[in-house]
C-alpha atoms as a PDB file:
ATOM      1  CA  UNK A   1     187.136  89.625 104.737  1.00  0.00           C
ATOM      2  CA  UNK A   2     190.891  89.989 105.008  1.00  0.00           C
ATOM      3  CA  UNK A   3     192.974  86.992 104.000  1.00  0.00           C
ATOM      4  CA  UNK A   4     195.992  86.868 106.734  1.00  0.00           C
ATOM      5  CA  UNK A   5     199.395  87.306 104.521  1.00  0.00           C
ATOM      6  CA  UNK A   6     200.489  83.734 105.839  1.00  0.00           C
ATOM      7  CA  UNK A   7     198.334  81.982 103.568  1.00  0.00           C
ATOM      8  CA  UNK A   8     199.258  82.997 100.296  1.00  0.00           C
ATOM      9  CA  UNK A   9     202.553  81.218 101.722  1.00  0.00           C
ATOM     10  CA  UNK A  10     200.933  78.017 101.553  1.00  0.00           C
ATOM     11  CA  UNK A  11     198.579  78.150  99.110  1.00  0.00           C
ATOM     12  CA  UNK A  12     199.781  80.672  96.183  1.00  0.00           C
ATOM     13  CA  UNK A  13     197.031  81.935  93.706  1.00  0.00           C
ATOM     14  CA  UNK A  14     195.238  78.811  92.083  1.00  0.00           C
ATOM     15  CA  UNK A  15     191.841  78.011  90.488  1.00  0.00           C
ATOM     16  CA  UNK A  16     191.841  74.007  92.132  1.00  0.00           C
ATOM     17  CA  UNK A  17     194.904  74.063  94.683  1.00  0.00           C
ATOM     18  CA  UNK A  18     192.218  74.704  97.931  1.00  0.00           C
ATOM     19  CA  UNK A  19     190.050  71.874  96.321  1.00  0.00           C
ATOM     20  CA  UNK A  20     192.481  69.666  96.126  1.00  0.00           C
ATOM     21  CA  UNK A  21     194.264  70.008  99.373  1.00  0.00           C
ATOM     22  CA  UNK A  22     190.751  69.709 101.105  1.00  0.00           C
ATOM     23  CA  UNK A  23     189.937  66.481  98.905  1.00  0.00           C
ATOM     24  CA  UNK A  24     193.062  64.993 100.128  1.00  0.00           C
ATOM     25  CA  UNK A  25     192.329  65.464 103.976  1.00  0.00           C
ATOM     26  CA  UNK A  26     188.826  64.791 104.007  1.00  0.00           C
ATOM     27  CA  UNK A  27     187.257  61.040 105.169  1.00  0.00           C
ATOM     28  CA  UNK A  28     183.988  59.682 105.234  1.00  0.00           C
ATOM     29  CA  UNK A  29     183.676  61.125 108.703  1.00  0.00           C
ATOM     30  CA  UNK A  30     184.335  64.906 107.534  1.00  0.00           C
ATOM     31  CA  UNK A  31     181.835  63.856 104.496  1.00  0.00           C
ATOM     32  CA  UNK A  32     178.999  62.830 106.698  1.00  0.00           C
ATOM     33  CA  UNK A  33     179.691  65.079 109.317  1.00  0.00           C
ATOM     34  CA  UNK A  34     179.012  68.324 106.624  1.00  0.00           C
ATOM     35  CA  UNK A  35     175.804  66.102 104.596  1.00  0.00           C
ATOM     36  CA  UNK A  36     174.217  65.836 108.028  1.00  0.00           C
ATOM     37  CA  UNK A  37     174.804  69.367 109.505  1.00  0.00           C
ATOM     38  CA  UNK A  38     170.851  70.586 108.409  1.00  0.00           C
ATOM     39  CA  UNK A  39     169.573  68.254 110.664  1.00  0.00           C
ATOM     40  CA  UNK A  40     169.984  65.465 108.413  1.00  0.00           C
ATOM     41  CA  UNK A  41     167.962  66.755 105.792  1.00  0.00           C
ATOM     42  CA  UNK A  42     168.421  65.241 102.473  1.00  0.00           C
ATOM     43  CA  UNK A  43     171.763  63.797 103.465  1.00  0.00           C
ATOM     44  CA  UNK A  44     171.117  60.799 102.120  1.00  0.00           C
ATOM     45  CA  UNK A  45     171.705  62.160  98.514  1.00  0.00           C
ATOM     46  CA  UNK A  46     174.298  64.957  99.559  1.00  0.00           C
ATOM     47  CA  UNK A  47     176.727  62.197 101.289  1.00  0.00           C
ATOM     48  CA  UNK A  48     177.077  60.311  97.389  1.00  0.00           C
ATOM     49  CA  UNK A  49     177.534  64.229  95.342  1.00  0.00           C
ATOM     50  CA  UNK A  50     180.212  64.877  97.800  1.00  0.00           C
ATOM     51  CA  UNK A  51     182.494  61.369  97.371  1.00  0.00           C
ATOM     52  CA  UNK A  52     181.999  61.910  93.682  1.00  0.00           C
ATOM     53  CA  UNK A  53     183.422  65.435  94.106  1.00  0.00           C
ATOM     54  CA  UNK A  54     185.973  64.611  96.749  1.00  0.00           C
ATOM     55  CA  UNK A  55     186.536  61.300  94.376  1.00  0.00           C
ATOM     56  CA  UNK A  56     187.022  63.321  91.262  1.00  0.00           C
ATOM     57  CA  UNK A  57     187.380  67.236  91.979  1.00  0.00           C
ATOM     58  CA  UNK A  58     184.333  68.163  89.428  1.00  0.00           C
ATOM     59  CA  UNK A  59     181.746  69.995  91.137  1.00  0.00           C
ATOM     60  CA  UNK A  60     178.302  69.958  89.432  1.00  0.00           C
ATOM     61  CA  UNK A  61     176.805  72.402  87.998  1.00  0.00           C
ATOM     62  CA  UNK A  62     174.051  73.276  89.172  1.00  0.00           C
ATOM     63  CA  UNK A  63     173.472  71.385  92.447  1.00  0.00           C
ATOM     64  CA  UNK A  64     170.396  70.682  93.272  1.00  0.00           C
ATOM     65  CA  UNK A  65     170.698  72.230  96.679  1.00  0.00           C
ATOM     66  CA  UNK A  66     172.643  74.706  98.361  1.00  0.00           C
ATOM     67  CA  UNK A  67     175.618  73.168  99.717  1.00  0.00           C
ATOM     68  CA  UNK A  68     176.713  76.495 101.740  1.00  0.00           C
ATOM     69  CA  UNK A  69     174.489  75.960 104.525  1.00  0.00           C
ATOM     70  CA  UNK A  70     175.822  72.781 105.653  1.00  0.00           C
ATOM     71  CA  UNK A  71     179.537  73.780 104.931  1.00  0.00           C
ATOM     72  CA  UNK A  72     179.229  76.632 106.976  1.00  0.00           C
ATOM     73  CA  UNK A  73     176.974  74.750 109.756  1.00  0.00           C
ATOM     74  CA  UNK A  74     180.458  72.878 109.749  1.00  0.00           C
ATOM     75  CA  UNK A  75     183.126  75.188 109.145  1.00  0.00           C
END
């Protein structure tokens, strides 16, 4: 995958800086949206892990699931 040139504009070279922009624009709406993507499944425990990460920027290690399926069901 190339990254298009304009983005290291916005967003230079940081560990957290993506994190934290996307913690900043995301609502209970985007949060529910992404812990009901796989058909709902188990998104009554992924909707509280991602507030607490939104809430505090700490994801945990490990999850219990893969959360890459439903991001990119929602991407």
């Amino acid at each position: 995958m190339t990254i298009p040139p304009e983005l290291f504009d916005v967003f230079s070279p940081s560990a957290d800086l993506l994190l934290d922009w996307t913690r900043r624009h995301s609502d209970d709406v985007i949060l529910t949206d992404i812990a009901n993507a796989d058909y709902r499944y188990r998104a009554d425990e992924l909707l509280p892990v991602l507030r607490q990460i939104r809430a505090s920027g700490i994801i945990p290690d490990p999850l219990e699931w893969q959360l890459h399926e439903e991001l990119a069901l929602t991407r």
